[in-house]
Protein backbone atom coordinates (compact mmCIF):
# COMPACT_ATOMS: atom_id res chain seq x y z
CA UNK A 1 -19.42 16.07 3.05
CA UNK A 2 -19.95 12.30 3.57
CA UNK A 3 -23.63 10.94 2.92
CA UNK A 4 -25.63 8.43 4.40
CA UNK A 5 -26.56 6.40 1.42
CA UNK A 6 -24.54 3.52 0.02
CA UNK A 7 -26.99 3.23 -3.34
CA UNK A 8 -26.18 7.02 -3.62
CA UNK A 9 -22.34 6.70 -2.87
CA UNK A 10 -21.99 3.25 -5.31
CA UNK A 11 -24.10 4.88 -8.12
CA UNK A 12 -21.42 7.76 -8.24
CA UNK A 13 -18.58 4.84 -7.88
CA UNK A 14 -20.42 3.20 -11.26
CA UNK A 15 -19.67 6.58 -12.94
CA UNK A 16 -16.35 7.12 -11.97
CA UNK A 17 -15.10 3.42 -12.80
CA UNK A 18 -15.46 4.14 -16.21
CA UNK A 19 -12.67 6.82 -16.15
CA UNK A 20 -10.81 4.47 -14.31
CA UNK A 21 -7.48 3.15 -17.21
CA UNK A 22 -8.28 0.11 -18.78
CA UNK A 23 -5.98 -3.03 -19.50
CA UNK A 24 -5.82 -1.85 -23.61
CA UNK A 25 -4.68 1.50 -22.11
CA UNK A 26 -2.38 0.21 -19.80
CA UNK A 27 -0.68 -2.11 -22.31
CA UNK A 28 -0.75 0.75 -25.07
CA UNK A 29 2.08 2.47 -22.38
CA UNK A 30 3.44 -0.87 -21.63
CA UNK A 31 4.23 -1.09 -25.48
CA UNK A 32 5.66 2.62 -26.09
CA UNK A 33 8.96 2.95 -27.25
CA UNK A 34 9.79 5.73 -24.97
CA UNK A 35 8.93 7.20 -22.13
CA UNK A 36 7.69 10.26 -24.16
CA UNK A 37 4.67 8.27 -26.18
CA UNK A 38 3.88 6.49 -22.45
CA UNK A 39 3.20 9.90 -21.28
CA UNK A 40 1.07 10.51 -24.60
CA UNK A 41 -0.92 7.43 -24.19
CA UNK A 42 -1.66 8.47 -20.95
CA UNK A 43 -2.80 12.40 -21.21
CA UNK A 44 -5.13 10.81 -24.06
CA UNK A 45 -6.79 8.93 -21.44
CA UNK A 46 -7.06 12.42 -19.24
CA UNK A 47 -5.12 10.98 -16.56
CA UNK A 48 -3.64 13.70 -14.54
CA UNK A 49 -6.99 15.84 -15.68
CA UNK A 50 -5.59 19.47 -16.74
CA UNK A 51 -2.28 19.47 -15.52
CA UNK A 52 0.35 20.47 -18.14
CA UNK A 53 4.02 18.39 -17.35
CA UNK A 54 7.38 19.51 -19.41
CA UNK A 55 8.69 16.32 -19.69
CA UNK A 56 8.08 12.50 -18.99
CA UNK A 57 9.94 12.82 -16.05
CA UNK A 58 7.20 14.72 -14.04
CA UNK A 59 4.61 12.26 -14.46
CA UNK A 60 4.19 11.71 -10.41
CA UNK A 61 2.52 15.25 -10.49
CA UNK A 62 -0.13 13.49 -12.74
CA UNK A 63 -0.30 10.58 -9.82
CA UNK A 64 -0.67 13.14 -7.19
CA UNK A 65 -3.25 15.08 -8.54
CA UNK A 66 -5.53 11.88 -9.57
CA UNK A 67 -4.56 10.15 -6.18
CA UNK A 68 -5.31 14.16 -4.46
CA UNK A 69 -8.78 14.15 -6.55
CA UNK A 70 -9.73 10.28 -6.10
CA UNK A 71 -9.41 10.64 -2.48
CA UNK A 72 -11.48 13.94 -2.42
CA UNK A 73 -13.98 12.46 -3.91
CA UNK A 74 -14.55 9.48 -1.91
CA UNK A 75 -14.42 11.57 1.38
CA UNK A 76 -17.52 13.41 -0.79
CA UNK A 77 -19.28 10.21 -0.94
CA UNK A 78 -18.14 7.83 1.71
CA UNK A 79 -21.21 6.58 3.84
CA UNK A 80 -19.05 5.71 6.46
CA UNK A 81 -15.72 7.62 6.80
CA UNK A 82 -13.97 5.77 9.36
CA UNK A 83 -13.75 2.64 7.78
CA UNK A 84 -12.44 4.72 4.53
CA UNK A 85 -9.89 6.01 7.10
CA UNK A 86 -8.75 2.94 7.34
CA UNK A 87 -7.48 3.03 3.83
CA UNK A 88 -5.61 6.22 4.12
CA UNK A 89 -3.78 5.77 7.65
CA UNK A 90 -0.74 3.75 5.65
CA UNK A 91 -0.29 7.07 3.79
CA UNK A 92 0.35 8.86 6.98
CA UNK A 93 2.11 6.05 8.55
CA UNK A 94 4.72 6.71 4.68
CA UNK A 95 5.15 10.49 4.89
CA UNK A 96 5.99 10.00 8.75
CA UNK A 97 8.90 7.93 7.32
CA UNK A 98 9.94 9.82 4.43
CA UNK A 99 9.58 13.46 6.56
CA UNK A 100 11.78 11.77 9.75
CA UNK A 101 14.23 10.92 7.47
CA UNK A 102 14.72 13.84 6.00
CA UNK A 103 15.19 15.55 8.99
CA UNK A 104 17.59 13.10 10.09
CA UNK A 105 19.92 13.36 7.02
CA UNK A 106 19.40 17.60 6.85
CA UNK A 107 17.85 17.29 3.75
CA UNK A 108 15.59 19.88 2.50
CA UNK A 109 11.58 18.97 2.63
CA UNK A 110 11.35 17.20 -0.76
CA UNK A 111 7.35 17.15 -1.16
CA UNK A 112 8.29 13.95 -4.19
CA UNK A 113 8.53 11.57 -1.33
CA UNK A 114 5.22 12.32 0.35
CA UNK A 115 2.02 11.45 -0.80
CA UNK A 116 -0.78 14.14 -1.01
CA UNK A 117 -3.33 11.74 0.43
CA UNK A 118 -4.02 10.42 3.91
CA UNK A 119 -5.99 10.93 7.43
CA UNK A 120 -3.61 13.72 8.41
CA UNK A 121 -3.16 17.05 5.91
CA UNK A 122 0.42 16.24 5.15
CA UNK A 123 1.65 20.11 6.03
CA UNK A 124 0.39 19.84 9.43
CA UNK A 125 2.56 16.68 9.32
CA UNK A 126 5.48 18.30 8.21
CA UNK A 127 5.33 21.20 10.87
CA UNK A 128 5.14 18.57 13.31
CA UNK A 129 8.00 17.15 12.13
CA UNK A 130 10.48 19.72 11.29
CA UNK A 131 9.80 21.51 14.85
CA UNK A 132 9.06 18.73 16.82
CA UNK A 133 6.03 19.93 18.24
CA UNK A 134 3.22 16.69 17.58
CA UNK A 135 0.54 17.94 19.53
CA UNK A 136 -1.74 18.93 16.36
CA UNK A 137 -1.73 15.08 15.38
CA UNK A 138 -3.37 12.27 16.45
CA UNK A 139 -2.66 10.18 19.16
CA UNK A 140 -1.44 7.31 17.66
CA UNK A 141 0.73 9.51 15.43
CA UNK A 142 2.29 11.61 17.93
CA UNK A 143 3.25 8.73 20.05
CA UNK A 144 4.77 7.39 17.43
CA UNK A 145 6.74 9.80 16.57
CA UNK A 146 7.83 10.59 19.97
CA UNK A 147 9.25 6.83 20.52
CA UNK A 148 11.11 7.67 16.87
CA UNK A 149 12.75 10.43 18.47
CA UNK A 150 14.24 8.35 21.50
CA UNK A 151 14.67 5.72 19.54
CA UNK A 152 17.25 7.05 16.65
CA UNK A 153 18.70 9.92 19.04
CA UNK A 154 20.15 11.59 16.16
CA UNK A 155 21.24 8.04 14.36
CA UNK A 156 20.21 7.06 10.84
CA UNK A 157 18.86 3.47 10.27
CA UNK A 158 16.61 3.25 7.85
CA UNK A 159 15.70 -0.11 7.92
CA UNK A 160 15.26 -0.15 11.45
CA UNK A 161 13.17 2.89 11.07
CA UNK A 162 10.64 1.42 8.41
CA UNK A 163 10.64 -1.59 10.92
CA UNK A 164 9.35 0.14 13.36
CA UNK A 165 6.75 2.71 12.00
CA UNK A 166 5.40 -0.36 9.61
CA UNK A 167 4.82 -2.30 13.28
CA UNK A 168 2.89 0.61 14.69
CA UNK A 169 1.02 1.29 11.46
CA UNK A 170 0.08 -2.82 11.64
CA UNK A 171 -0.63 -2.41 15.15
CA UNK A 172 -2.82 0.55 15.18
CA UNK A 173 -4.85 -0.37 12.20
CA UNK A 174 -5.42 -4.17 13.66
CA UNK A 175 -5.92 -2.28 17.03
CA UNK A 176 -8.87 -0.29 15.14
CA UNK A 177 -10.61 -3.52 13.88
CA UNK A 178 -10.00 -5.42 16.90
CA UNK A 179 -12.26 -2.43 18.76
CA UNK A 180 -15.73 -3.23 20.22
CA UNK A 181 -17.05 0.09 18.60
CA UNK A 182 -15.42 -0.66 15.09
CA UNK A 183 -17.37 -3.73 14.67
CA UNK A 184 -20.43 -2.00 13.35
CA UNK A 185 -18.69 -0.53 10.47
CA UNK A 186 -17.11 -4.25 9.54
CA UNK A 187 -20.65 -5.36 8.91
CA UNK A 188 -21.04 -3.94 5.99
CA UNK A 189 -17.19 -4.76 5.26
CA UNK A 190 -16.25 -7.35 6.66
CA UNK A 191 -13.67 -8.18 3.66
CA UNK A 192 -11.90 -5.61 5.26
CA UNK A 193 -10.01 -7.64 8.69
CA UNK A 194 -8.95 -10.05 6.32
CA UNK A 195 -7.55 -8.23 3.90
CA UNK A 196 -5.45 -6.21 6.48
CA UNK A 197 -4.69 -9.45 8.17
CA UNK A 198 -3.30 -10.97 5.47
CA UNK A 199 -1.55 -8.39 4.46
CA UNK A 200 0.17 -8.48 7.88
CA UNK A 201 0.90 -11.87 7.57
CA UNK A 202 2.49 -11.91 3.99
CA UNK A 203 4.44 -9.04 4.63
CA UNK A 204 5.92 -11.63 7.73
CA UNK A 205 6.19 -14.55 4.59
CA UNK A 206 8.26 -11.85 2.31
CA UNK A 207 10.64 -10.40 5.53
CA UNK A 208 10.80 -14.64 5.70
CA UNK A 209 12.16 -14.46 2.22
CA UNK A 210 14.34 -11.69 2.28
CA UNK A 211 16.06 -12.58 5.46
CA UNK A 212 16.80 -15.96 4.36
CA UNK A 213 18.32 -14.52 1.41
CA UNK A 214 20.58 -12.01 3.36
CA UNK A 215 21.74 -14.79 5.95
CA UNK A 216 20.25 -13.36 9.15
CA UNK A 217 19.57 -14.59 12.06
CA UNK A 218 16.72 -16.16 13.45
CA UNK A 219 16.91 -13.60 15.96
CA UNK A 220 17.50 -11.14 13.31
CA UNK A 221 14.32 -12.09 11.12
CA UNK A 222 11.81 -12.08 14.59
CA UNK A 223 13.55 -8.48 15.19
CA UNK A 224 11.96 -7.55 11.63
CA UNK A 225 8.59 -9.37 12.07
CA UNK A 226 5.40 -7.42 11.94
CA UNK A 227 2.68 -8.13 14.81
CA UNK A 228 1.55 -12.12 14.18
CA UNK A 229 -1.92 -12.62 12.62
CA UNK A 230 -2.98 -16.28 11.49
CA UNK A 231 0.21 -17.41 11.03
CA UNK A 232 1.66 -16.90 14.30
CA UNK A 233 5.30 -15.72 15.26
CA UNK A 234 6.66 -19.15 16.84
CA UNK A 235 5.58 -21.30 13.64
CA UNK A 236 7.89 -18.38 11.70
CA UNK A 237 10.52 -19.01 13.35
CA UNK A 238 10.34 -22.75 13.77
CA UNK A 239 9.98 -22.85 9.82
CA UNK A 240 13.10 -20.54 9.59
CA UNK A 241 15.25 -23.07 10.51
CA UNK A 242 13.88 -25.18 8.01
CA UNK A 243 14.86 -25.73 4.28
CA UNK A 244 12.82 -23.70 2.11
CA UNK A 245 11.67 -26.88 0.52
CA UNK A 246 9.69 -27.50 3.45
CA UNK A 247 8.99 -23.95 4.93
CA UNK A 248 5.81 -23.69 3.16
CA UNK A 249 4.16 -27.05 4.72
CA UNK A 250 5.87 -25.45 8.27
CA UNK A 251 4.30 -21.71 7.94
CA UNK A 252 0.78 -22.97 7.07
CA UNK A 253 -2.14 -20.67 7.29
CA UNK A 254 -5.37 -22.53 5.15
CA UNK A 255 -6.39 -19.42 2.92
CA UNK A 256 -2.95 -18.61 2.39
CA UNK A 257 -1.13 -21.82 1.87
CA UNK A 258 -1.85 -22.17 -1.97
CA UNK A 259 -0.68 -18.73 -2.71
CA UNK A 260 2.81 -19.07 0.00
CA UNK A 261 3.58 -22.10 -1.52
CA UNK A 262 3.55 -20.96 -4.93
CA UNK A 263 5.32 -17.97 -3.83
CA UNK A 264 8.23 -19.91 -2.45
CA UNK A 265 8.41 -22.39 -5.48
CA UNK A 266 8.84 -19.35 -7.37
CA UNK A 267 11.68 -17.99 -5.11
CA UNK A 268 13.60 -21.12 -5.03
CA UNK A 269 13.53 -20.81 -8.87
CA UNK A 270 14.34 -17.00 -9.08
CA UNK A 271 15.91 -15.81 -5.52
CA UNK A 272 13.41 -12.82 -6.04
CA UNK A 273 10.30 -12.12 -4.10
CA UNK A 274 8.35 -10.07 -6.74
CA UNK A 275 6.26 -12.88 -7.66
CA UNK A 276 5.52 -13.55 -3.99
CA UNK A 277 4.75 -9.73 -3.59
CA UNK A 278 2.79 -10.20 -7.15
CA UNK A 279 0.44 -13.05 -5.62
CA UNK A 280 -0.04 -11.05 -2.19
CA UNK A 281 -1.57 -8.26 -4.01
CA UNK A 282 -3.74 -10.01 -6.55
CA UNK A 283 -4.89 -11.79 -3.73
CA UNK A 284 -5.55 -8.91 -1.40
CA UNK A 285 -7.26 -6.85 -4.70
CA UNK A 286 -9.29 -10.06 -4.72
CA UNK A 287 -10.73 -10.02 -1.32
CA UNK A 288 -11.76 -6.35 -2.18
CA UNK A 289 -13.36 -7.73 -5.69
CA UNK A 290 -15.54 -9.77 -3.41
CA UNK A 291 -17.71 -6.96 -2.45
CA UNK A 292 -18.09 -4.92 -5.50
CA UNK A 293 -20.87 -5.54 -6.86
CA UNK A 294 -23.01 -4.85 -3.51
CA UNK A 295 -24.48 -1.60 -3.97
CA UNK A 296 -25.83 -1.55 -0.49
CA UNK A 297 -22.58 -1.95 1.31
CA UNK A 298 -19.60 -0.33 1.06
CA UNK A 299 -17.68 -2.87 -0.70
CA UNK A 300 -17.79 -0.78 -4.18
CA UNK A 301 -16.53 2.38 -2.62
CA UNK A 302 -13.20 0.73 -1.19
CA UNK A 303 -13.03 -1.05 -4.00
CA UNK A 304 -12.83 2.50 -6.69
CA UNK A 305 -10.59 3.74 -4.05
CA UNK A 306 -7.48 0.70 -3.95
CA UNK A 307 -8.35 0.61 -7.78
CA UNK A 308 -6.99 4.14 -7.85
CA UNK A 309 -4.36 3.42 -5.99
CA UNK A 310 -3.78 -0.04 -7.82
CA UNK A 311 -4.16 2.47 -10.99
CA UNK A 312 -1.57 4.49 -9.66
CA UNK A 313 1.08 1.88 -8.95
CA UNK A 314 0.67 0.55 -12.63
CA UNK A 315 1.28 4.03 -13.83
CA UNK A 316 4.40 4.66 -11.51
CA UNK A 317 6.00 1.20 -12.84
CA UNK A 318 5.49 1.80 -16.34
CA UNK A 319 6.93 5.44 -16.56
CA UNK A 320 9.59 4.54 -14.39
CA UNK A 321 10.18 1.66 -16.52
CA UNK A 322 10.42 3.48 -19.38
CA UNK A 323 12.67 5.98 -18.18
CA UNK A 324 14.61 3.29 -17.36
CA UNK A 325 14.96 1.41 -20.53
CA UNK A 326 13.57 -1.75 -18.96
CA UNK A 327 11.71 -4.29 -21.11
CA UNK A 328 7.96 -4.32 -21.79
CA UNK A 329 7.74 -7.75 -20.51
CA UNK A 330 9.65 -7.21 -17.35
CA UNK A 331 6.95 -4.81 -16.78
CA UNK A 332 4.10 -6.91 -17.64
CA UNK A 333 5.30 -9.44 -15.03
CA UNK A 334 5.42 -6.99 -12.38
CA UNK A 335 2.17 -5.42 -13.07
CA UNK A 336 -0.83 -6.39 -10.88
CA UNK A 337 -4.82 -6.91 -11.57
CA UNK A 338 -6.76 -3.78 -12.70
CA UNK A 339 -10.36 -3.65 -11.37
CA UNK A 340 -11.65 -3.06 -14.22
């Protein structure tokens, strides 16, 4: 159950880092010839604990189990649980996706796409889903998924569906931190509206990107805008009818207007946003860095947590990489700070 004490909770953290993959390990894989050794390098390491896989191809069963067992842990240790919560509501906010578009296309449940994490148990999710009946979930959830159900009416947009669920998910989690109550827990976290602020924001900077790219709309981009944070919906859109040259200096935003405009410079250069969407999560890792070393907040617990995530993500590029025949150096580009 959770406990009280933050020196108790960040002297288990301490432990536990130190299984955590280092940079040697992760470039070991990165350097494999095959997808095969990748997997090797990585069952040295224990990743994935006991679990036996037949081939390379089933490594997201190792990824579920550590992501199944890192989260366990931390709801062991956590000495405040809601404002852990608040790192596993996008993984509810992901299987709601992936399970309402399976039953839109009549596909059977395909457990591959869901993530064995979050706030909700994801097979009291599912029944929800596949019958229709929400009133086991929360609030926030069942709403949701209520408003998806009027909303599609039997149609399949996918892009309009992520849309939409990423909005609520922005707006219930920025609803959470905007509370009265919830500002007790942000005192000893109070990393934690920025980071999911930010986050908001870039995500607004990327869709920016993208629907440049595609030729929308200015109406079309503000359509696919997430709810405005410090960089505010009306300077978007003023911006988007802007050459990129100059968008940066238009979208402003003074923490974020270093990283934006070296995100666009490196657009205008590639026509790809993965270095933008590279910088956004170094930078968001970073805001979580700030706090780790502060055994008497809670900065070190949600810090082992995103670095098992962050862990994860590495993992899930480099085996899929290697499956995939794609260059070790096209992988190191797209690979993101460890905590470690």
């Amino acid at each position: 159950m959770p406990q009280a004490s933050y020196i108790y909770a960040n002297a288990r953290v301490g432990v536990a880092q130190t299984r955590l993959l280092t940079p040697e390990r992760v470039e070991r894989m990165t350097e494999a010839k095959d997808a095969s050794e990748a997997l090797k390098v990585l069952q040295e390491a224990g990743y994935g604990g006991n679990r036996e896989v037949k081939s390379a191809f089933d490594f997201q069963q190792l990824i579920d189990d550590e992501l199944k067992k890192a989260y366990d842990f931390i709801y062991e240790i956590t000495p405040d649980k809601d404002l852990t919560d608040l790192f596993l509501v996008p993984f509810d906010f992901h299987n709601v996706k992936a399970l309402v578009k399976g039953r839109l296309l009549s596909e059977e449940d395909d457990d591959t796409l869901l993530y064995p994490v979050g706030t909700v148990p994801y097979d009291r999710l599912k029944a929800g889903v596949r019958d229709r009946d929400y009133r086991s979930l929360p609030g926030h959830l069942a709403e949701l998924l209520e408003a998806l159900d009027q909303m599609l009416a039997g149609r399949v947009d996918p892009q309009a569906l992520d849309t939409f669920v990423d909005r609520a998910m922005y707006r219930y989690i920025i609803g959470v931190l905007d509370s009265p109550d919830f500002g007790k827990h942000l005192k000893n976290a109070p990393f934690v509206s920025e980071y999911y602020r930010a986050q908001c924001d870039l995500a607004n900077v990327i869709t920016f990107l993208r629907a440049k790219k595609a030729g929308l709309s200015r109406e079309e981009f503000a359509a696919l805008m997430m709810p405005e944070q410090d960089i505010g919906k009306a300077r978007l859109l003023e911006a988007f009818e802007q050459p990129l040259e100059t968008a940066a200096r238009h979208i402003g935003a003074d923490s974020l207007n270093p990283l934006i405009s070296q995100g666009i410079e490196e657009y205008m250069k590639t026509g790809s946003t993965a270095r933008m969407e590279r910088l956004r999560d170094d930078y968001l890792f970073g805001l979580v860095m700030t706090g780790r070393h502060d055994i008497f907040k809670i900065g070190p617990v949600i810090g082992y947590l995103l670095a098992r995530e962050q862990e994860a993500r590495a993992v899930r590029l480099i085996m899929t990489a290697k499956l995939n025949h794609i260059p070790g150096d096209v992988v190191r580009e797209r690979l993101r700070e460890l905590y470690v």
